[in-house]
Each structure stands twice: as structure tokens, then as C-alpha cells.
N, C-alpha and C. Protein backbone atom coordinates (compact mmCIF):
# COMPACT_ATOMS: atom_id res chain seq x y z
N UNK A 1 5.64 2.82 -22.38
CA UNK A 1 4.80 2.50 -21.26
C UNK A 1 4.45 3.79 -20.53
N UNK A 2 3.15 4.24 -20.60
CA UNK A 2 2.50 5.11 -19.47
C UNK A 2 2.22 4.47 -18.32
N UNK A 3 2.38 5.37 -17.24
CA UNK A 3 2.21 5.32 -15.95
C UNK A 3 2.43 6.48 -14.97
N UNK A 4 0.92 6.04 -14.60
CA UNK A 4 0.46 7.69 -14.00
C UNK A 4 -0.16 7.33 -12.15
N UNK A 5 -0.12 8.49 -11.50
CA UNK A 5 -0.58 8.45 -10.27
C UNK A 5 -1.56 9.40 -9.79
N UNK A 6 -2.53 8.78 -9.35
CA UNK A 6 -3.83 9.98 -8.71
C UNK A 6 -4.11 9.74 -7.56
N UNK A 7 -4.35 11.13 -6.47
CA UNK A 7 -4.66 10.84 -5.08
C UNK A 7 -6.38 10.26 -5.36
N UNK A 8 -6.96 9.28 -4.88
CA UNK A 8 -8.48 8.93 -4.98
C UNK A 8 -9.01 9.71 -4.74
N UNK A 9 -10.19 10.52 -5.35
CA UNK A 9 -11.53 11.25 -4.72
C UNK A 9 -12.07 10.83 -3.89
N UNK A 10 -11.90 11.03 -2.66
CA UNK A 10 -12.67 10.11 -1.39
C UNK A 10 -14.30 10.94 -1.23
N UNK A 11 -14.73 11.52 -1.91
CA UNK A 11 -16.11 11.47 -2.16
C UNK A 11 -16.73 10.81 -2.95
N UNK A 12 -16.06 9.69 -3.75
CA UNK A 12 -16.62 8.87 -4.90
C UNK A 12 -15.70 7.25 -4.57
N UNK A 13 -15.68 7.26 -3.42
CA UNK A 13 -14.70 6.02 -3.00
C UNK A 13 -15.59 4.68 -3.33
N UNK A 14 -17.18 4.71 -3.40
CA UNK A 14 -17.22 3.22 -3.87
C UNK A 14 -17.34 2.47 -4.96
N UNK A 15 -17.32 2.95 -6.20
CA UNK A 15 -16.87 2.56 -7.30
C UNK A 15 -15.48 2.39 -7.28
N UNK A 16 -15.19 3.03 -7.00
CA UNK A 16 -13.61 2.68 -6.92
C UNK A 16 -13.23 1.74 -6.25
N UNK A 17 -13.49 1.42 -4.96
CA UNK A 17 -13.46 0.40 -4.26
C UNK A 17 -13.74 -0.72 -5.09
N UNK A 18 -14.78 -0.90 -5.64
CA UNK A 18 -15.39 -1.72 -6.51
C UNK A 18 -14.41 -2.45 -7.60
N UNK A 19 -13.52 -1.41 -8.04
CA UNK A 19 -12.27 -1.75 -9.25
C UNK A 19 -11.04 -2.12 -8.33
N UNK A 20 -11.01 -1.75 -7.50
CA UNK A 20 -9.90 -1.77 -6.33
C UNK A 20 -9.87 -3.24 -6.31
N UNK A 21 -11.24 -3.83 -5.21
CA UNK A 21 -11.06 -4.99 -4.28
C UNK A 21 -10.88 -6.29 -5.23
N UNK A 22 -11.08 -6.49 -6.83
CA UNK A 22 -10.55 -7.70 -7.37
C UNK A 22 -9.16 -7.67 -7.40
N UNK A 23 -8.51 -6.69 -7.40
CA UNK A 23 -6.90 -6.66 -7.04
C UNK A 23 -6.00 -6.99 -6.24
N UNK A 24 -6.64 -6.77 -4.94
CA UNK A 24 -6.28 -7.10 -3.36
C UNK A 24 -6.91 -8.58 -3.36
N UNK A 25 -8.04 -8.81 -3.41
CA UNK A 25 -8.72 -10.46 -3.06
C UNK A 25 -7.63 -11.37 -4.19
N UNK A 26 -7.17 -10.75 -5.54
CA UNK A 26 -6.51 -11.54 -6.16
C UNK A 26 -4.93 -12.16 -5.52
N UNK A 27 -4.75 -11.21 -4.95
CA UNK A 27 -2.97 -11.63 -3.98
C UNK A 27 -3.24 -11.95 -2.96
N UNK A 28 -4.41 -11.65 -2.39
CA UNK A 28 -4.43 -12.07 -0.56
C UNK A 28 -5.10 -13.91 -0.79
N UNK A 29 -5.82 -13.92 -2.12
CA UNK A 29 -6.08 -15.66 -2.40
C UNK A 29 -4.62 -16.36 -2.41
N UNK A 30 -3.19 -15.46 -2.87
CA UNK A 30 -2.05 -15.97 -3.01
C UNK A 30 -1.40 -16.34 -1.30
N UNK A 31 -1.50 -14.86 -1.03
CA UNK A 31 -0.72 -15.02 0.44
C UNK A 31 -1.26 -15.63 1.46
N UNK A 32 -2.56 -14.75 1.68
CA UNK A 32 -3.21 -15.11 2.62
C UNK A 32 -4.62 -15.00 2.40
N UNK A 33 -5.41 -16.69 1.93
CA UNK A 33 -6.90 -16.52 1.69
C UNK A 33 -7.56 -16.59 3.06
N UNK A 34 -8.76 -16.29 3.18
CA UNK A 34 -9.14 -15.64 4.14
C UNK A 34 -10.54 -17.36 4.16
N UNK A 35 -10.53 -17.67 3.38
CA UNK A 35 -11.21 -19.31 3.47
C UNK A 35 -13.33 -18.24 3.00
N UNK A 36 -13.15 -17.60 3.43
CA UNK A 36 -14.73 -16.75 2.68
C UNK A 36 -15.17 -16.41 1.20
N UNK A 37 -16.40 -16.36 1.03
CA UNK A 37 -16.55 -16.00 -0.18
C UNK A 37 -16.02 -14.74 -0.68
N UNK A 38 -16.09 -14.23 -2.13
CA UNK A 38 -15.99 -12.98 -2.65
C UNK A 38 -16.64 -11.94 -1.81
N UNK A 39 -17.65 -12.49 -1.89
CA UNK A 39 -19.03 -11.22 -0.89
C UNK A 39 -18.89 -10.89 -0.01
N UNK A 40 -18.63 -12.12 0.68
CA UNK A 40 -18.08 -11.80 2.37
C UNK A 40 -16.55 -11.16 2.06
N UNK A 41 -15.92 -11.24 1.96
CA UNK A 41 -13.96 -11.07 1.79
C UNK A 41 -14.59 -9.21 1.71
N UNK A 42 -15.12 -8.85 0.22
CA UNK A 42 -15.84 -7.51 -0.21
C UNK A 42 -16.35 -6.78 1.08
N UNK A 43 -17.58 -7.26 1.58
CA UNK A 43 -18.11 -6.72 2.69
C UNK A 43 -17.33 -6.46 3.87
N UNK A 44 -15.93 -7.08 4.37
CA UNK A 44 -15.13 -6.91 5.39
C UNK A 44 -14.71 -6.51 5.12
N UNK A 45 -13.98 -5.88 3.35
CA UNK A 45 -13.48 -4.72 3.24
C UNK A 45 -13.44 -3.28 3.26
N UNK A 46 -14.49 -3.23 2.77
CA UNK A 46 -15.42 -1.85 2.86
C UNK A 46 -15.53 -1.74 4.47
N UNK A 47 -15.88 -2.33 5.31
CA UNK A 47 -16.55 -2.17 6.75
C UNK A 47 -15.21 -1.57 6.82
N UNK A 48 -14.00 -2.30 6.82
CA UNK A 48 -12.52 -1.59 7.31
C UNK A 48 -12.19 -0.41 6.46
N UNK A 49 -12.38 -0.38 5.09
CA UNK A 49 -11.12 0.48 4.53
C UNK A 49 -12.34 1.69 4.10
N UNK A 50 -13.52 1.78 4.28
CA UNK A 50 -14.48 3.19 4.40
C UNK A 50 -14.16 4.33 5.33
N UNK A 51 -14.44 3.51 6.60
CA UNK A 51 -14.06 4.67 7.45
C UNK A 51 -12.43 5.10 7.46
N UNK A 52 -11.63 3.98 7.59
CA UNK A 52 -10.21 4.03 7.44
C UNK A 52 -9.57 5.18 6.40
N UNK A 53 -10.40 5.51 5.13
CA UNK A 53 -10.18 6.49 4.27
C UNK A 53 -10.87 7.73 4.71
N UNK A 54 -12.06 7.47 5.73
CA UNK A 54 -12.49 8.82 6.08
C UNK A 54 -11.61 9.29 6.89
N UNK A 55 -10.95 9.24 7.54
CA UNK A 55 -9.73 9.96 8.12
C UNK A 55 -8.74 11.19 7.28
N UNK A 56 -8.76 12.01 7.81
CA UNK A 56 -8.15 13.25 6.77
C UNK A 56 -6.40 12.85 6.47
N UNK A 57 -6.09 11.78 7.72
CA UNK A 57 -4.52 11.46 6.77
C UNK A 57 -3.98 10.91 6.17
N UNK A 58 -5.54 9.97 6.04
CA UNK A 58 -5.40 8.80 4.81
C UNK A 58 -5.41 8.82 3.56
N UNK A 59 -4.82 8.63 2.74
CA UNK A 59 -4.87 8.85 1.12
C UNK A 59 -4.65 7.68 0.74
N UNK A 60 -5.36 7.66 -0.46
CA UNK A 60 -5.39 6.51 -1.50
C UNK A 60 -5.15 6.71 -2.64
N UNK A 61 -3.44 6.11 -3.35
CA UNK A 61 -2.93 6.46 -4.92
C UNK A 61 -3.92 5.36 -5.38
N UNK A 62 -3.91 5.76 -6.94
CA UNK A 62 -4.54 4.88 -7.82
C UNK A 62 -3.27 4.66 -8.73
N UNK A 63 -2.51 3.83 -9.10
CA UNK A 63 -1.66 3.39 -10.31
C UNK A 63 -2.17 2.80 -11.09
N UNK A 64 -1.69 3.64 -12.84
CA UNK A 64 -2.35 3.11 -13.49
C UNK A 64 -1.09 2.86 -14.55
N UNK A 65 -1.18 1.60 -15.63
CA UNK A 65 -0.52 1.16 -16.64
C UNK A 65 -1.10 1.45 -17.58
N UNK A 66 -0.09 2.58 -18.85
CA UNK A 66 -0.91 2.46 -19.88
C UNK A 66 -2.79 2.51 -19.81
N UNK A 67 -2.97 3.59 -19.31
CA UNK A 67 -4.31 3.52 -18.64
C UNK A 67 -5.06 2.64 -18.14
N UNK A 68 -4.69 1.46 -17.54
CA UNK A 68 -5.33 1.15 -17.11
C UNK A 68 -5.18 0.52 -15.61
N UNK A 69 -5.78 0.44 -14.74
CA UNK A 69 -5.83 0.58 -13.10
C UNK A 69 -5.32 -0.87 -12.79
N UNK A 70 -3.70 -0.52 -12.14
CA UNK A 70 -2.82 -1.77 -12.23
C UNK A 70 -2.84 -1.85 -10.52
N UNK A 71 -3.30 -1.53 -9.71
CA UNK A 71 -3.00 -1.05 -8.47
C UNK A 71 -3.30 0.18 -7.79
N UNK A 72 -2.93 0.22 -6.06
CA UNK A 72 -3.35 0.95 -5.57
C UNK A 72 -2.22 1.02 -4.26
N UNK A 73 -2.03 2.69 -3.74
CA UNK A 73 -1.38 2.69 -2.07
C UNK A 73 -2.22 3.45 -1.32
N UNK A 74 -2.26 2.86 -0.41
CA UNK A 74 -3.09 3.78 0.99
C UNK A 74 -1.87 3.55 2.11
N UNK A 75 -1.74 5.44 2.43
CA UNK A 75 -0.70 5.70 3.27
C UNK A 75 -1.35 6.46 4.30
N UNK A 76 -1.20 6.88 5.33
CA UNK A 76 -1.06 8.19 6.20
C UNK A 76 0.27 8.70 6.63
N UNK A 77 0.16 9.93 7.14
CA UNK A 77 1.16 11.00 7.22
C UNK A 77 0.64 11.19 8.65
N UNK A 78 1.81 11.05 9.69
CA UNK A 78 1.45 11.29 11.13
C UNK A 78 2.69 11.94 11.41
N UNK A 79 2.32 13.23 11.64
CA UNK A 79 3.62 13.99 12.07
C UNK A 79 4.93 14.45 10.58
N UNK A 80 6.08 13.69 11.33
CA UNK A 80 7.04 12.99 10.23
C UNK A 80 7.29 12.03 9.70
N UNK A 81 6.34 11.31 10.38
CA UNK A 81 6.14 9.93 10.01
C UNK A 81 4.96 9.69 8.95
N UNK A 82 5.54 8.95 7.82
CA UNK A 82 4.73 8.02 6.38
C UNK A 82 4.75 6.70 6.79
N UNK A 83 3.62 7.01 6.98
CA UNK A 83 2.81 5.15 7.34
C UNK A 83 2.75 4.47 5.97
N UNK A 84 3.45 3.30 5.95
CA UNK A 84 3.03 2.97 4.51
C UNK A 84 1.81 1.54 4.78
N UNK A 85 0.51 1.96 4.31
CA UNK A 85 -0.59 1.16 4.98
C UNK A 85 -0.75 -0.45 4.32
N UNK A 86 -0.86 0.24 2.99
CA UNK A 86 -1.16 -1.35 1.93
C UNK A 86 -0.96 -1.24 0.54
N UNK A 87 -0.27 -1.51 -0.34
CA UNK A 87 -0.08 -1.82 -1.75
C UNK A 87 -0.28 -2.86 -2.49
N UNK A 88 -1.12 -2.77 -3.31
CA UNK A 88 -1.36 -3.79 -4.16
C UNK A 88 -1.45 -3.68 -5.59
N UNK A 89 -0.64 -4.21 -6.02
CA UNK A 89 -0.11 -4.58 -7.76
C UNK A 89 -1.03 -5.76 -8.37
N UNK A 90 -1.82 -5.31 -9.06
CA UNK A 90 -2.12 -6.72 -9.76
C UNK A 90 -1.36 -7.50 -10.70
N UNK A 91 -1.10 -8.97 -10.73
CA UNK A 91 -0.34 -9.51 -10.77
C UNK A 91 0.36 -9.44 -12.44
N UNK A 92 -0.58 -8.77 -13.08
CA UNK A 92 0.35 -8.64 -14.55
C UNK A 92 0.70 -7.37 -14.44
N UNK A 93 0.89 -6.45 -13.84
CA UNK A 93 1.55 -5.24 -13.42
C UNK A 93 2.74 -5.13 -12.95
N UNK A 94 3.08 -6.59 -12.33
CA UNK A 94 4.24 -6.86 -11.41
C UNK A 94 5.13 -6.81 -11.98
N UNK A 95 6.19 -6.04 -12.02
CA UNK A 95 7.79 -6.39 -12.15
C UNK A 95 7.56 -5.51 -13.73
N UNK A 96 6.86 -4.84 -13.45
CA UNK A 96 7.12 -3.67 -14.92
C UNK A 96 7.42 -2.45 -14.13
N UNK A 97 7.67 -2.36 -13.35
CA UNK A 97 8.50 -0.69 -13.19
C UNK A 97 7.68 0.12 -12.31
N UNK A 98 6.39 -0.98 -11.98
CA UNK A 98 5.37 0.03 -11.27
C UNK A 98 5.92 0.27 -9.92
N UNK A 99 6.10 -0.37 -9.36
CA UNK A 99 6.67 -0.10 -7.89
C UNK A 99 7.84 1.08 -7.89
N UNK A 100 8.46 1.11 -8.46
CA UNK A 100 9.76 1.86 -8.27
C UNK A 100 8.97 3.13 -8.46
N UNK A 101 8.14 3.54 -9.73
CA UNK A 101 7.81 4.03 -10.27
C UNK A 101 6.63 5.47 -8.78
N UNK A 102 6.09 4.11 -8.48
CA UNK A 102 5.02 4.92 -7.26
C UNK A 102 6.23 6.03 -6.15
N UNK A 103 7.21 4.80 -5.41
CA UNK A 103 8.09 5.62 -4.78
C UNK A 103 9.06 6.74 -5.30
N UNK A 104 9.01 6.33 -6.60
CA UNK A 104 9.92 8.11 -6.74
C UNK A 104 8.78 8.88 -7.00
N UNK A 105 7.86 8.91 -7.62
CA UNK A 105 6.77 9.87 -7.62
C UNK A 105 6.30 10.19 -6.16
N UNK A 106 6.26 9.50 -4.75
CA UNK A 106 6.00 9.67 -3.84
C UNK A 106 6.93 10.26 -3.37
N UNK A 107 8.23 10.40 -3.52
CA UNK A 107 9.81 11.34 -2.87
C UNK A 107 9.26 12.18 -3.43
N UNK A 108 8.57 12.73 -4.51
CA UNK A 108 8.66 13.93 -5.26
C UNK A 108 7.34 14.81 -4.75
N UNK A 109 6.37 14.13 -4.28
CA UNK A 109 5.17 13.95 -4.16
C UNK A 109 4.71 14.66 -2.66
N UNK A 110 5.26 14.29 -1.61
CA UNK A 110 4.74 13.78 -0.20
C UNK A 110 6.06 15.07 0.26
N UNK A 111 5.18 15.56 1.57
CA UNK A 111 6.66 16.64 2.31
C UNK A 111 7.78 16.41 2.51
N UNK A 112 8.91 17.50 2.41
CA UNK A 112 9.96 17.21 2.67
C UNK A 112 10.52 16.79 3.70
N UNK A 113 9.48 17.36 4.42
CA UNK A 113 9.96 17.30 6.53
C UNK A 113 9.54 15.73 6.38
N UNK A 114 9.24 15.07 6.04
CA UNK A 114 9.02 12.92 6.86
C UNK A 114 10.08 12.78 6.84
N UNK A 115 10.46 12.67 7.94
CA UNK A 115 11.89 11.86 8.57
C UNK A 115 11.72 10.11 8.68
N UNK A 116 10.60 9.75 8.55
CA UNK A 116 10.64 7.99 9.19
C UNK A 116 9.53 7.23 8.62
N UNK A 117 9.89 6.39 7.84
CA UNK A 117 8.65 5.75 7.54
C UNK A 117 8.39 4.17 8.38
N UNK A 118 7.05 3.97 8.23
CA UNK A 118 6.79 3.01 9.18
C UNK A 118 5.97 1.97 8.10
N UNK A 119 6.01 0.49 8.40
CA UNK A 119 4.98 -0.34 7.75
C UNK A 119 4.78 -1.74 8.26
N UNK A 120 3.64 -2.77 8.10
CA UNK A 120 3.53 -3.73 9.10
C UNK A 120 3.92 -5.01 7.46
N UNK A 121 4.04 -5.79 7.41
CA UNK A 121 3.69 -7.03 7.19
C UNK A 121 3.66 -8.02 7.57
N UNK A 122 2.68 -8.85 6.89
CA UNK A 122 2.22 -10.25 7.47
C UNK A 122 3.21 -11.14 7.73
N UNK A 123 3.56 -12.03 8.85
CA UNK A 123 4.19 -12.80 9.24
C UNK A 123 4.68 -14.19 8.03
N UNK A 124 3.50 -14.28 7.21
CA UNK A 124 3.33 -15.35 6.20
C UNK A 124 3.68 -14.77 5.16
N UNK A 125 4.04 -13.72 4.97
CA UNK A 125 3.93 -12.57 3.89
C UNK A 125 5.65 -12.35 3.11
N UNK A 126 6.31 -13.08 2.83
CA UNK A 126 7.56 -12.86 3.06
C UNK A 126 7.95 -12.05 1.50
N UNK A 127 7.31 -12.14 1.19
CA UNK A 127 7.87 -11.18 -0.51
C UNK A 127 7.86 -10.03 0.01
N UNK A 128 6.72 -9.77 1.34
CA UNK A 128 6.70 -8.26 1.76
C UNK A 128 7.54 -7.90 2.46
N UNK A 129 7.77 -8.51 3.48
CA UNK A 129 8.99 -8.37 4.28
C UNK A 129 10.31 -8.21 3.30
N UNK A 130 10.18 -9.07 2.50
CA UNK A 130 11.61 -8.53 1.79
C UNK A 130 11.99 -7.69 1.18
N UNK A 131 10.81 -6.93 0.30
CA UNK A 131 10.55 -5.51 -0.13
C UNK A 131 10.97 -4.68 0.90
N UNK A 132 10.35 -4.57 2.02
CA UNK A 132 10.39 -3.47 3.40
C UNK A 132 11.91 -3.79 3.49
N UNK A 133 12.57 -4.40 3.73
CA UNK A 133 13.86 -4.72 4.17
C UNK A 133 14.69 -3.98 2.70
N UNK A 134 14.60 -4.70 1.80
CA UNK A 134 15.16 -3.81 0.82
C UNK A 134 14.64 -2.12 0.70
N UNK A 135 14.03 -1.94 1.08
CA UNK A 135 14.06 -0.50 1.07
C UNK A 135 14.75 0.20 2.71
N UNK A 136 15.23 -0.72 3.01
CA UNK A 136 15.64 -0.12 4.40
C UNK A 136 15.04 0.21 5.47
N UNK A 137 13.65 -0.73 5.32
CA UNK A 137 13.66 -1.03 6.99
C UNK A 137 13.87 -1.82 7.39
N UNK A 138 13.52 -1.79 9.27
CA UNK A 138 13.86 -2.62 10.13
C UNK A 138 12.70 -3.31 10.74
N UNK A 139 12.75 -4.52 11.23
CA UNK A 139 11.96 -5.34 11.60
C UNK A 139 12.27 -4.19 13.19
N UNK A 140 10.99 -3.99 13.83
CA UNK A 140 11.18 -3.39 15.13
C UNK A 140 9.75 -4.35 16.34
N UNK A 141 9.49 -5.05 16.09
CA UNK A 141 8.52 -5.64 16.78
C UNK A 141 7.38 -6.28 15.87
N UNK A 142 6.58 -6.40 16.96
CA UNK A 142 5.22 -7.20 16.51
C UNK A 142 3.69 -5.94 16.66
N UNK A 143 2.99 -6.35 15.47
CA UNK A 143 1.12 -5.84 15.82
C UNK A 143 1.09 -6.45 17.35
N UNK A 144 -0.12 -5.43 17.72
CA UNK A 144 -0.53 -6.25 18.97
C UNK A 144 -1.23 -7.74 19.23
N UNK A 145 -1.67 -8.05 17.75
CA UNK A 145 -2.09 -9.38 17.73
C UNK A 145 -1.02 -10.61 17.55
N UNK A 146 0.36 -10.24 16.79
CA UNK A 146 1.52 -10.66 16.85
C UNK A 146 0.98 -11.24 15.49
N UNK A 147 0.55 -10.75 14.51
CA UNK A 147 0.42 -11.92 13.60
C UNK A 147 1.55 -11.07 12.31
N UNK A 148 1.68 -9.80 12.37
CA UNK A 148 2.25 -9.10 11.44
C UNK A 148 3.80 -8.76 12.32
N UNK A 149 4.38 -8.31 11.48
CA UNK A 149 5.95 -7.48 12.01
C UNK A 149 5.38 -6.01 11.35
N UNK A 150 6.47 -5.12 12.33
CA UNK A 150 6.22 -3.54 12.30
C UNK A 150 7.75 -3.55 12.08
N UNK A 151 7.91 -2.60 10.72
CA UNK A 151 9.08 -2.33 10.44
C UNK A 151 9.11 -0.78 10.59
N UNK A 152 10.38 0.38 10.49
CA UNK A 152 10.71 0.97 10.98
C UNK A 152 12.05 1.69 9.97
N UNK A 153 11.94 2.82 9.59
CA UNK A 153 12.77 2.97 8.46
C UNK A 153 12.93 4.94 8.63
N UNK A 154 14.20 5.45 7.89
CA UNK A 154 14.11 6.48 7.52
C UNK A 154 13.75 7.16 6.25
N UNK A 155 12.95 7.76 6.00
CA UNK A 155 13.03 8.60 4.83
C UNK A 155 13.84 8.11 3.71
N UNK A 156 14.92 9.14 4.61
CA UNK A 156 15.78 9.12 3.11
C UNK A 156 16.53 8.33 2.94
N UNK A 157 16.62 7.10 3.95
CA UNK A 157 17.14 5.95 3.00
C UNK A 157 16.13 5.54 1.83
N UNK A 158 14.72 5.06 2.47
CA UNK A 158 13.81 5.01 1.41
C UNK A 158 14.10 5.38 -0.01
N UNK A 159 14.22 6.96 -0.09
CA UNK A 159 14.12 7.59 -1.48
C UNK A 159 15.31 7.44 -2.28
N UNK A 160 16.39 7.16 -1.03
CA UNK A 160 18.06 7.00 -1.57
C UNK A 160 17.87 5.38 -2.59
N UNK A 161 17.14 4.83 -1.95
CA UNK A 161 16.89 3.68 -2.78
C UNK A 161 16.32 3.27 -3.80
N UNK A 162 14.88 4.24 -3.58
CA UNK A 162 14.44 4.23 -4.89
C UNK A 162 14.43 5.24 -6.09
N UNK A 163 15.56 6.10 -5.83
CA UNK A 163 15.86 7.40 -6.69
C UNK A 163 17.12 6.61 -7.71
């Protein structure tokens, strides 16, 4: 099994987007459907995650299986702090090694100085929450809309876990 990681060319972000968003609309129909069409679901994505990547601390991995594009992470880096933004595995990707796989390439990857990583999930979302928790964070509050939890973690427990 190959499996490889690339930061996205954010000068060529909408094709990519394009291969991206059947991945994400495919799990968020699981977790959380949004009751809209494809088009519409598409169009609210781009409006958010365009500019959201134009930001210089945003990056976007591409994971790929055996060449081919199994997923994606969009993180930022604030300070010492690794925001971990959104991951998505498409669903025959799952539970082959890709996940583990992204975070040790990301310990190896990302500065030494991040002391704390941070990440939200959805309230309804509980596979996520349990991921975040197994990697050692902490539930530390609510989004301001209260619909997600903000978890709260160090580093190097993170990497201690997935090394």
C-alpha cells in the first residue's frame, strides 16, 4: 500500500476543490446532511473554504491511497498552536492506516516549537469527538454558536500517540 502526502497548490485550488467536495458531502450526508442539493451544499463550500485557504496559515494536505485521492486536512498554525480545521477520509479509505499515517507524517512534517493543538467537533459528531479524545484532547467548551465542542490538547501527547 502507497500512501503519500502533498501540501495543495493554493493557486490551482478549484479543481481540486472539485475532487475534494464529493468526499466531504459523502460523510457530512452520514453525520450531518445539510437537507440541500449537491449544488447548493458545493456553492456554500467554496464561498467558506476559498477565502478560508487564502489565508497564509492555512494549508491543505491532499492524502492519497495507492494513488489515488482518499482524502484531505486543512490545518492552521497560530503561534504554537496547530489548529486542526477538518479531515475527511472517504469512506473506503477508512480504517486502512490513513489516519495514523497523516499524523506521523505531520509530527515529522509541521515545527517543532507547537506546543498545543486545538480542534472543534460537531456536537452530533461523536466518532469525532472520540478520535479527538483518543488522541488526547480535552473537551474545553463550546463554538460560539454552541453547536460544536472545542477541544484542547498538547502536542506531544498527540504525536506520543500516534508515533
Amino acid at each position: 500500500m502507497d500512501i503519500s502526502f502533498t501540501l495543495a497548490d493554493k493557486g490551482d485550488l478549484p479543481p481540486i476543490l472539485l475532487q475534494l467536495f464529493p468526499i466531504l458531502r459523502g460523510n457530512m450526508t452520514a453525520i450531518a446532511p445539510t437537507g440541500d442539493s449537491y449544488e447548493e451544499d458545493l456553492r456554500v463550500w467554496r464561498e467558506y473554504i476559498l477565502p478560508a485557504l487564502a489565508e497564509p496559515s492555512r494549508q491543505l494536505v491532499l492524502m492519497r491511497r495507492d494513488g489515488v485521492l482518499a482524502g484531505y486536512f486543512q490545518y492552521s498554525l497560530h503561534g504554537g498552536t496547530l489548529v486542526m480545521e477538518e479531515i475527511q477520509i472517504s469512506p473506503e479509505h477508512q480504517g486502512t492506516g490513513l489516519f495514523r499515517s497523516l499524523y506521523q507524517w505531520l509530527a515529522k512534517t509541521l515545527p517543532p516549537s507547537l506546543t498545543q493543538v486545538e480542534a472543534y467537533a460537531h456536537k452530533s459528531n461523536r466518532k469525532s469527538q472520540a478520535i479527538l479524545e483518543h488522541l488526547g484532547l480535552e473537551k474545553a467548551g463550546e463554538n460560539p454558536s454552541g453547536s460544536s465542542w472545542h477541544y484542547l490538547g498538547s502536542c506531544q501527547t498527540l504525536w506520543e500517540r500516534v508515533l
